[in-house]
Protein backbone atom coordinates (compact mmCIF):
# COMPACT_ATOMS: atom_id res chain seq x y z
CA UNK A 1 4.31 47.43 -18.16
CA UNK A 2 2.83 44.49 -19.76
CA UNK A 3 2.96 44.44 -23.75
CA UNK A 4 -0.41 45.39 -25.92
CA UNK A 5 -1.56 42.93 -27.68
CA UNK A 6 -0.35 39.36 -28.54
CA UNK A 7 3.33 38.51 -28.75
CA UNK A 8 4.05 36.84 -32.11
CA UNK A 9 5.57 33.06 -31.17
CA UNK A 10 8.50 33.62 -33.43
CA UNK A 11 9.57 36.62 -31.34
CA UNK A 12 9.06 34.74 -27.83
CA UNK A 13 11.26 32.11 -29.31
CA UNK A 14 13.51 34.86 -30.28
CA UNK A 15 13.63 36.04 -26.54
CA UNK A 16 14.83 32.43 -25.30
CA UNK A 17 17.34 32.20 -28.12
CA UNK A 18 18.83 36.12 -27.01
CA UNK A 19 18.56 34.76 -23.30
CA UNK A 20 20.05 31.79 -23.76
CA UNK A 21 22.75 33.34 -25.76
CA UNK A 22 23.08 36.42 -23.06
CA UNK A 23 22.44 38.95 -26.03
CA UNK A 24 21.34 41.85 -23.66
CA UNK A 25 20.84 44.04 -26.85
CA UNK A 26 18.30 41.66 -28.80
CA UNK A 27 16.69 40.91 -25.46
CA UNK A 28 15.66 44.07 -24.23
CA UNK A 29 15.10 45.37 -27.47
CA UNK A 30 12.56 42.61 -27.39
CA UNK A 31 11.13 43.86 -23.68
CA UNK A 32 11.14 47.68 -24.97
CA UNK A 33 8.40 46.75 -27.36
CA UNK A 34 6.47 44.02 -25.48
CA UNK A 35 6.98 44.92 -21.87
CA UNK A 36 6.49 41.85 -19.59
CA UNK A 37 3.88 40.05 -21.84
CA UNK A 38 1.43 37.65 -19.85
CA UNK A 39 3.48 35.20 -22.22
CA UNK A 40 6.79 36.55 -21.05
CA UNK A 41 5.90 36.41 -17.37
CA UNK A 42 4.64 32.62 -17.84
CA UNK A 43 7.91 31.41 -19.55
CA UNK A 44 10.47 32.78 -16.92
CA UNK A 45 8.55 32.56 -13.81
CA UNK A 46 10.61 32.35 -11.00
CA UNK A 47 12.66 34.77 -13.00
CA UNK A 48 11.79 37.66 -10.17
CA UNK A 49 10.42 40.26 -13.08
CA UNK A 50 8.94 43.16 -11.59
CA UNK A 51 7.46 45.43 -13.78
CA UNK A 52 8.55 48.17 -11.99
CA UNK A 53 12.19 47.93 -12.75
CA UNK A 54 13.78 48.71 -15.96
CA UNK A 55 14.10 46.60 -18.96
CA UNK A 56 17.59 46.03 -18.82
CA UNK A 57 17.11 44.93 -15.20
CA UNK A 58 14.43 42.71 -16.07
CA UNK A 59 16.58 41.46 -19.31
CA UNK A 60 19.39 40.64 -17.36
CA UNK A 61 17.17 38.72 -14.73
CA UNK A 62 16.06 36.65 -17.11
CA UNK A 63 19.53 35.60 -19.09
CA UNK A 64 20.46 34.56 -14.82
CA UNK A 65 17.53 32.54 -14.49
CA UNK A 66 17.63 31.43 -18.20
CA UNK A 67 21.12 30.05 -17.09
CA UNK A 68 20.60 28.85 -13.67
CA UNK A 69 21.84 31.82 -11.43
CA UNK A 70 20.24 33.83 -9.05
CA UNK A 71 21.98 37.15 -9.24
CA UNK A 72 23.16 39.02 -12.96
CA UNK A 73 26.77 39.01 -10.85
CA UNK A 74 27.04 35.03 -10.69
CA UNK A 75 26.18 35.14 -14.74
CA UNK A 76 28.58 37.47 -15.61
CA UNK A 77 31.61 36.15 -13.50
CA UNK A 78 30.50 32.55 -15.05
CA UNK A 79 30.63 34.23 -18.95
CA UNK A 80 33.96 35.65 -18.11
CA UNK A 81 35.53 31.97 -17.06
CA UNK A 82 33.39 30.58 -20.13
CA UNK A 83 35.13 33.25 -22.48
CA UNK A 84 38.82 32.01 -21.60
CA UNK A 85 40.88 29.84 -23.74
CA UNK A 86 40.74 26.16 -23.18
CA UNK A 87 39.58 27.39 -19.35
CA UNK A 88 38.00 23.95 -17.50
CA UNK A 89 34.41 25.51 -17.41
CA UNK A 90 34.64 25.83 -21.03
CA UNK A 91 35.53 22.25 -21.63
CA UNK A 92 33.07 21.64 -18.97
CA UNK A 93 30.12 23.65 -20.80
CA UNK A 94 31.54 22.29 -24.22
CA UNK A 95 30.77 18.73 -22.47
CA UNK A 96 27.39 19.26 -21.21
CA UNK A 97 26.55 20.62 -25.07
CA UNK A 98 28.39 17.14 -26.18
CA UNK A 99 26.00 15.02 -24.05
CA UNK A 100 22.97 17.09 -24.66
CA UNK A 101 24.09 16.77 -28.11
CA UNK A 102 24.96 12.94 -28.42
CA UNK A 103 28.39 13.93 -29.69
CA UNK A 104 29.96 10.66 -28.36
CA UNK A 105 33.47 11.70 -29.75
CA UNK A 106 34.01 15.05 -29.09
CA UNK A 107 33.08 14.34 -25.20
CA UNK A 108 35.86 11.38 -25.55
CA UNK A 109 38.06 14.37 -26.51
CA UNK A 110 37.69 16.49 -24.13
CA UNK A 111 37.71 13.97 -21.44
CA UNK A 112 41.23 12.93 -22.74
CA UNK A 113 42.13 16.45 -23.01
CA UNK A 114 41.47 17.08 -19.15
CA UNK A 115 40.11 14.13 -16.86
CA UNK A 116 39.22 16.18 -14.10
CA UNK A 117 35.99 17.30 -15.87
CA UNK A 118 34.65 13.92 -14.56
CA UNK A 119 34.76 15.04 -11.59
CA UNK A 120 33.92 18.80 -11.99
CA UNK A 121 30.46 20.29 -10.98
CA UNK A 122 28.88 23.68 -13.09
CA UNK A 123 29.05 27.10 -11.33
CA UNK A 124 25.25 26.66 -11.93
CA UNK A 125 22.70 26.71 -8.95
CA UNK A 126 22.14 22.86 -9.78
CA UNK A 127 25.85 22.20 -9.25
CA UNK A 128 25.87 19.23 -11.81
CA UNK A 129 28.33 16.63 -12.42
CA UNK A 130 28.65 15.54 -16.02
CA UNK A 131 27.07 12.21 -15.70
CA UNK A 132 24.25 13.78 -13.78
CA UNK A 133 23.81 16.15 -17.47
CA UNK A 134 22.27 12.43 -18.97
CA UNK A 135 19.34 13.03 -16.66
CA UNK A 136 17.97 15.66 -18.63
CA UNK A 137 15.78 17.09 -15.93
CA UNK A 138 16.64 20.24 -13.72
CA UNK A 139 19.10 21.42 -15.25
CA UNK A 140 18.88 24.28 -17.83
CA UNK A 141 16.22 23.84 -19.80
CA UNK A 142 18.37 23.90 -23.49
CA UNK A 143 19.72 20.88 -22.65
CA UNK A 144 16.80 19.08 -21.40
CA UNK A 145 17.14 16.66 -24.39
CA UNK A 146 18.05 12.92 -24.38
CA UNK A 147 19.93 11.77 -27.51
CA UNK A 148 19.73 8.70 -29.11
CA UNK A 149 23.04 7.40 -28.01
CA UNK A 150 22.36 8.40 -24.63
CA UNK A 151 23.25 5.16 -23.19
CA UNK A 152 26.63 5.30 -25.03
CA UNK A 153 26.86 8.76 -23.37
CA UNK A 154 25.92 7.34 -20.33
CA UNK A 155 29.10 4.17 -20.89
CA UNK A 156 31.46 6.94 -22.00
CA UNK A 157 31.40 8.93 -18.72
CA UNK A 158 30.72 5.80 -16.39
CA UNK A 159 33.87 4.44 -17.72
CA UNK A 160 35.92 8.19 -16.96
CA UNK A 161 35.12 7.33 -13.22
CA UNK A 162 32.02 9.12 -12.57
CA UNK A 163 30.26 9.05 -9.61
CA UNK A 164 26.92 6.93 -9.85
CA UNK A 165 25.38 8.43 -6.96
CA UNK A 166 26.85 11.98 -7.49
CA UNK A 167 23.86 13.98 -5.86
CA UNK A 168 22.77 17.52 -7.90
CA UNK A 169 21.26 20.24 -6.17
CA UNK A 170 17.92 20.19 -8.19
CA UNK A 171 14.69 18.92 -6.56
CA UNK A 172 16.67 19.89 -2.99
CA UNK A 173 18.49 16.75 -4.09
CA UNK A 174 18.81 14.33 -6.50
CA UNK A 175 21.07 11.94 -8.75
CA UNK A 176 21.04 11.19 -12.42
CA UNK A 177 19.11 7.49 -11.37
CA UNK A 178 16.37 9.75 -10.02
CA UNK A 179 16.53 12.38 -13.07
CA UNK A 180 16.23 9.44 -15.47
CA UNK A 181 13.39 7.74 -13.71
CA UNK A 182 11.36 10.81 -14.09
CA UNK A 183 12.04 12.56 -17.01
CA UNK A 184 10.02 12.63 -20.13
CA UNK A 185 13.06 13.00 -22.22
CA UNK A 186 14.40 9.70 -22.03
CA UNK A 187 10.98 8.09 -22.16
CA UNK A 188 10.82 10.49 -25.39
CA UNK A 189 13.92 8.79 -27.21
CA UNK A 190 12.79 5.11 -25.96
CA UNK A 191 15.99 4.70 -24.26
CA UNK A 192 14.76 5.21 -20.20
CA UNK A 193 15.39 1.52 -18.95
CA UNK A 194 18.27 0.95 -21.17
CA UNK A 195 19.70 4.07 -18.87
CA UNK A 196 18.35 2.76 -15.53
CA UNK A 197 20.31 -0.34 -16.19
CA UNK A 198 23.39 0.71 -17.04
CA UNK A 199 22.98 3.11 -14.17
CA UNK A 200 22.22 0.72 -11.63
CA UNK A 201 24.52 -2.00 -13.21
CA UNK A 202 27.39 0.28 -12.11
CA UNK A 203 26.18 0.82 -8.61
CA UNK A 204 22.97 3.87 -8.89
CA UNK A 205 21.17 3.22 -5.55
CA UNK A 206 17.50 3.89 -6.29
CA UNK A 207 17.38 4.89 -2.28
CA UNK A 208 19.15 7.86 -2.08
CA UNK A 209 18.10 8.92 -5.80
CA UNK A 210 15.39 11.68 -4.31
CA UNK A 211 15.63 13.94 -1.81
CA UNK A 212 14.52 12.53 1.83
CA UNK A 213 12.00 15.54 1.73
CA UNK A 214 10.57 15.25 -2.00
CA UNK A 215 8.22 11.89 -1.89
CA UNK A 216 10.18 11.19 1.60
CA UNK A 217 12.73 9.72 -0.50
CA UNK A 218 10.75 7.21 -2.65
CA UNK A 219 11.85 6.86 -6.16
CA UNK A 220 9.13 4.90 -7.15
CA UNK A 221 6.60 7.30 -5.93
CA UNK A 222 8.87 10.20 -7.17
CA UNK A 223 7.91 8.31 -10.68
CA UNK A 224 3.88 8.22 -10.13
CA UNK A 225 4.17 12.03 -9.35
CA UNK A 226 5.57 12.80 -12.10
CA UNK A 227 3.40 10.93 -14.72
CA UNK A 228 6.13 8.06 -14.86
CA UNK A 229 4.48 4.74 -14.03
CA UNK A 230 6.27 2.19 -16.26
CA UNK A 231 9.78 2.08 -14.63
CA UNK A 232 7.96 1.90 -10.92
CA UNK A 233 7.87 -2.18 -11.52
CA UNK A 234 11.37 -2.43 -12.70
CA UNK A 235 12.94 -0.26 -9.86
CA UNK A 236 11.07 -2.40 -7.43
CA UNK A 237 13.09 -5.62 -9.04
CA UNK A 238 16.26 -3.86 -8.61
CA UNK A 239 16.41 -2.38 -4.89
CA UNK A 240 14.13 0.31 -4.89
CA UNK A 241 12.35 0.18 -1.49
CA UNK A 242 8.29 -0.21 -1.93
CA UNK A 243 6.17 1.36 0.94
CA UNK A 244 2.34 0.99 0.86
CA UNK A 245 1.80 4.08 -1.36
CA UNK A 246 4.55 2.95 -3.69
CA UNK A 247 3.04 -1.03 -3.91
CA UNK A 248 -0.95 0.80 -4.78
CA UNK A 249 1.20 2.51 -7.51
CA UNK A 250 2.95 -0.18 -9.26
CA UNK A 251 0.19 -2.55 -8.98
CA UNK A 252 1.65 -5.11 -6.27
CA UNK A 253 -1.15 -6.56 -4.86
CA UNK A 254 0.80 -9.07 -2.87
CA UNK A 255 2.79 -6.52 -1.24
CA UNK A 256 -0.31 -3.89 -0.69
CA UNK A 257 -1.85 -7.04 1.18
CA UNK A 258 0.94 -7.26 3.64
CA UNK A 259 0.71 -3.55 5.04
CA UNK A 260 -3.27 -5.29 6.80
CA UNK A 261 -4.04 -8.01 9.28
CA UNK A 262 -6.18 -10.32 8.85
CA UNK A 263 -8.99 -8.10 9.59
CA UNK A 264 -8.84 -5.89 6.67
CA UNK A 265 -7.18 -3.61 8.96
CA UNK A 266 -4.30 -1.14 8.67
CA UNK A 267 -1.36 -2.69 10.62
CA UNK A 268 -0.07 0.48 11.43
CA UNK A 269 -2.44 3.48 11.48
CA UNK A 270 -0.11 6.26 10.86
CA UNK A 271 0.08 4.84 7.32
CA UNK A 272 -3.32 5.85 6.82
CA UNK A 273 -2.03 9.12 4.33
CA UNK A 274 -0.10 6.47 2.05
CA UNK A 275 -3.34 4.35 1.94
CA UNK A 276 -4.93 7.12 0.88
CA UNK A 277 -2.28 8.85 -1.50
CA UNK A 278 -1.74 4.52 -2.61
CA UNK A 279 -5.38 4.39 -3.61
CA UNK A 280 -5.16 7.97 -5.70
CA UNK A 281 -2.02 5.96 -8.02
CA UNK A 282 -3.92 2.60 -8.05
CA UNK A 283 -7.15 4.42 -9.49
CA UNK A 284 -4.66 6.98 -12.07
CA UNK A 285 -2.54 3.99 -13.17
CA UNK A 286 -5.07 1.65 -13.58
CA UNK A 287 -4.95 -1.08 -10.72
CA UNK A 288 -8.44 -2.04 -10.32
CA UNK A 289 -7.92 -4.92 -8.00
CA UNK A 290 -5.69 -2.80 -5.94
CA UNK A 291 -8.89 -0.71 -5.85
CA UNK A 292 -11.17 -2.90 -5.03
CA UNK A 293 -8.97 -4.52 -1.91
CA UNK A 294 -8.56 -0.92 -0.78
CA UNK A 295 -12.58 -0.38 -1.07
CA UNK A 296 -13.54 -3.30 0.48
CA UNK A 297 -11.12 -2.72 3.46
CA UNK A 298 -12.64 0.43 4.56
CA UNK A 299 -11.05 3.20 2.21
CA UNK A 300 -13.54 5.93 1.31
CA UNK A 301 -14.38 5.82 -1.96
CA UNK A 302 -14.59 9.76 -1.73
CA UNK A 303 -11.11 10.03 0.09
CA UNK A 304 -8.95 13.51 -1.45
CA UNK A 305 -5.56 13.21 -1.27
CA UNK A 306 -2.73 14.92 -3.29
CA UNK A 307 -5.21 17.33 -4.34
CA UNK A 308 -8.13 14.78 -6.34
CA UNK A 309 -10.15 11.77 -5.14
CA UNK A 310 -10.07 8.40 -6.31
CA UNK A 311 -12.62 9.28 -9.49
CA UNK A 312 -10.07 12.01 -10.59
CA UNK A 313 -7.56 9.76 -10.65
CA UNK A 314 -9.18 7.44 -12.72
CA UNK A 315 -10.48 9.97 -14.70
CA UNK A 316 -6.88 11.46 -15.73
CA UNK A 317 -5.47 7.76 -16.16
CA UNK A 318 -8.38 7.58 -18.89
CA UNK A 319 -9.47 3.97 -17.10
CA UNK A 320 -13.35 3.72 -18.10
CA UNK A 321 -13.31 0.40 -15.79
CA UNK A 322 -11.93 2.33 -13.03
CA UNK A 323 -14.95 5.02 -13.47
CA UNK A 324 -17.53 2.72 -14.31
CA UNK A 325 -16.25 0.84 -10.77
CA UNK A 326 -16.14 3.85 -8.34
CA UNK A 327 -19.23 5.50 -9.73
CA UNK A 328 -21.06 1.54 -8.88
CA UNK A 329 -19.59 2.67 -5.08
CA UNK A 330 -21.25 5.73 -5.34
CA UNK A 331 -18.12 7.90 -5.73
CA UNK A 332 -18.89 11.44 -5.27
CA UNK A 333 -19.23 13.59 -8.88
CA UNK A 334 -19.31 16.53 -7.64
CA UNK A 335 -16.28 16.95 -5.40
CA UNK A 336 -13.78 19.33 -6.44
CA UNK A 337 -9.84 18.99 -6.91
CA UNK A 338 -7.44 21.56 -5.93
CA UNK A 339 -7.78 23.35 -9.65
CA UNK A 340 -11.64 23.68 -8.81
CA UNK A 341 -12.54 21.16 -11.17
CA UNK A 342 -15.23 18.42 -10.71
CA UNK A 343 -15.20 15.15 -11.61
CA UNK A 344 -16.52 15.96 -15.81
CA UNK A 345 -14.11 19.17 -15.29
CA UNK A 346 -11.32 16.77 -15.15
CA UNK A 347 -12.65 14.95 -18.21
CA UNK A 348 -13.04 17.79 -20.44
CA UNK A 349 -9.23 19.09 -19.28
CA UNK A 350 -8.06 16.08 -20.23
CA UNK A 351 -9.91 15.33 -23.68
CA UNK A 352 -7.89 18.92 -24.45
CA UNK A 353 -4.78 18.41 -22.72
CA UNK A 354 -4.12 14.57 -21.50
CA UNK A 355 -7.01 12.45 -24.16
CA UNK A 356 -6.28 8.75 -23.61
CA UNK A 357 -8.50 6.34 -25.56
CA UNK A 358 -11.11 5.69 -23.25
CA UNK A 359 -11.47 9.35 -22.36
CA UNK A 360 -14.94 10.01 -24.80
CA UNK A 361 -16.35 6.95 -23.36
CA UNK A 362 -15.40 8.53 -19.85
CA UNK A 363 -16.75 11.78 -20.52
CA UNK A 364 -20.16 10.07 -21.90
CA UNK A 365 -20.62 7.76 -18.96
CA UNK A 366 -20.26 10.58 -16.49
CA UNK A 367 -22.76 12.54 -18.17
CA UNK A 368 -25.16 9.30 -18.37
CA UNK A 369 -24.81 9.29 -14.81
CA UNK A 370 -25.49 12.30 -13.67
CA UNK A 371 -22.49 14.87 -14.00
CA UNK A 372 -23.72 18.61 -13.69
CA UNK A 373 -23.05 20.56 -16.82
CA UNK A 374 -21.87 23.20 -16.44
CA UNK A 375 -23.45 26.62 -18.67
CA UNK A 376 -20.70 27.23 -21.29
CA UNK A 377 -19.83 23.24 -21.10
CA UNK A 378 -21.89 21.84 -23.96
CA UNK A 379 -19.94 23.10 -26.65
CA UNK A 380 -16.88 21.02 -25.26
CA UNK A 381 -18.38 18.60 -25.18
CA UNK A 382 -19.73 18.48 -28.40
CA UNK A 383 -16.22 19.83 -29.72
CA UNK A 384 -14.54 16.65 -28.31
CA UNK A 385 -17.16 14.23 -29.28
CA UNK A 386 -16.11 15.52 -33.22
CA UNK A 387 -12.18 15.16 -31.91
CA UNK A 388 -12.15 12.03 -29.70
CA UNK A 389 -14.44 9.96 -31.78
């Protein structure tokens, strides 16, 4: 049953300390007196919790999931290995916590102590190698960090004889050059090209970095999906192959222009969707004349694709010009995106959760042209006027 009343934050961070250190006790100690909190359920979805089960059955799902297994069995057969002596998972694990870490020397040490762990994968679902660890993304989620020194990290295990192109089973497929591109952690610690350099310096080919299924298996749009626009430019300069949607992302005019004849006309019309999807990036990473050449060549202004329109876009990119460009095209206010939200919806959501610092000015100009407030709206609005201003 689900817990009554609020879950103090100290105790839900004690629940993903017990998880992540498998104390069953403290965890379901935890679950007897909160039950599967709303708050619970949200941070271990995927977890499989079923509030019909028992809390030690529900504990136990969550230290597997916590950890990147998919049965309680895989877990506990992995803690056994962990538990023994100077056992290779161990050094392994003690590795990953060294890179997570930044702990330059002891991951020398233990790479001295037993080589092979450059080659070794974890016994978790994501089947990392070390090197692929440095990407910070998909793996377990308590060593989703990038250090400092990541890029000496990075030189230490590149210089063991990892593989570059070593492919991990997150994201039905990627390597670390595609798990640095889009993580926020590196971008966090300032140190994301630095890593893309060294990564493709020793041979990362930003081809086969994503999944042939996830972005059909472009890096750069890979990047725009996931709210990382600034290395798009700089993988394009070093191999990365730029298809119509990824050129209306990056901002490459030149390269946009080649995809139409010299009627304004598609070359190709099957690449219709990446026009679209193209014209979505241009508007959310601010590419106005990409915008305009799309406009003028017979794009709808009111196209949805990816779940928004071209106003969303712009709207979530916080690019007043943008708005103030599409809404002179008559761009449709109105129209939803996939979360239900209209064009001022989107605003609002992101003066709370995404403000950029045109996103007032946004939010005023779509209400001086028309928006439709909705009942309860006014007093967010007036809330962010007093934040944003």
């Amino acid at each position: 049953m689900s817990g009554i009343g609020p879950i103090p934050p100290e105790q839900l961070e004690q629940a993903g300390k017990a998880a992540i250190a498998g104390d069953v006790l403290k965890l379901e100690m935890l679950l007897k007196t909160y039950g599967l909190h709303p708050k619970i359920l949200e941070k271990y979805t995927g977890a499989g919790l079923n509030p019909e089960d028992n809390n030690l059955i529900n504990t136990r799902r969550i230290i597997a999931h916590t950890h990147h297994f998919n049965l309680w069995e895989e877990y506990e057969n992995f803690n056994i290995s962990l538990n023994e002596e100077n056992s290779a998972i161990a050094l392994f694990e003690a590795a990953a916590d060294a890179i997570a870490d930044g702990n330059a020397n002891l991951l020398k040490n233990l790479l001295r102590q037993n080589p092979a762990l450059i080659d070794m994968r974890s016994l978790r679902n994501h089947r990392s190698t070390l090197l692929i660890y440095v990407g910070a993304n998909g793996i377990e989620n308590f060593r989703q960090k990038t250090p400092a020194n990541a890029v000496e990290i990075a030189e230490i295990l590149l210089n063991a004889g990892a593989e570059v192109n070593a492919v991990g089973l997150m994201y039905r497929g990627s390597t670390t050059l595609g798990l640095v591109a889009t993580s926020v952690h590196p971008v966090i610690t300032g140190v994301q090209k630095q890593l893309m350099e060294i990564l493709i310096n020793h041979g990362a080919d930003p081809n086969i970095a994503v999944a042939p299924d996830y972005t059909e298996g472009s890096l750069i749009v890979a990047c725009l999906a996931n709210g990382r626009g600034e290395p798009g430019k700089y993988l394009a300069n070093h191999g990365a192959k730029v298809n119509l949607e990824a050129a209306c992302g990056i901002g490459d005019l030149d390269k946009v222009k080649t995809y139409f004849n010299d009627d304004g006309v598609l070359v190709d019309s099957s690449l219709d969707s990446e026009r679209d999807a193209g014209m979505i990036w241009a508007c959310e990473y601010g590419h106005l004349d990409v915008v305009k050449y799309l406009l003028a060549r017979g794009t709808p202004v009111g196209i949805h694709s990816g779940g928004m329109t071209p106003l969303h876009g712009a709207v979530l990119g916080g690019y007043l010009d943008i708005v103030e460009f599409l809404l002179s095209q008559h761009a449709p206010l109105e129209v939803k995106n996939d979360y239900d939200g209209t064009i001022l919806g989107q605003a609002l959501w992101c003066g709370y959760n995404n403000p950029k610092p045109q996103t007032l000015a946004i939010i005023e100009k779509l209400i001086k042209s028309g928006a439709h407030i909705e009942y309860d709206w006014q007093r967010y609005i007036d809330d962010l006027r007093g934040r944003l201003a």
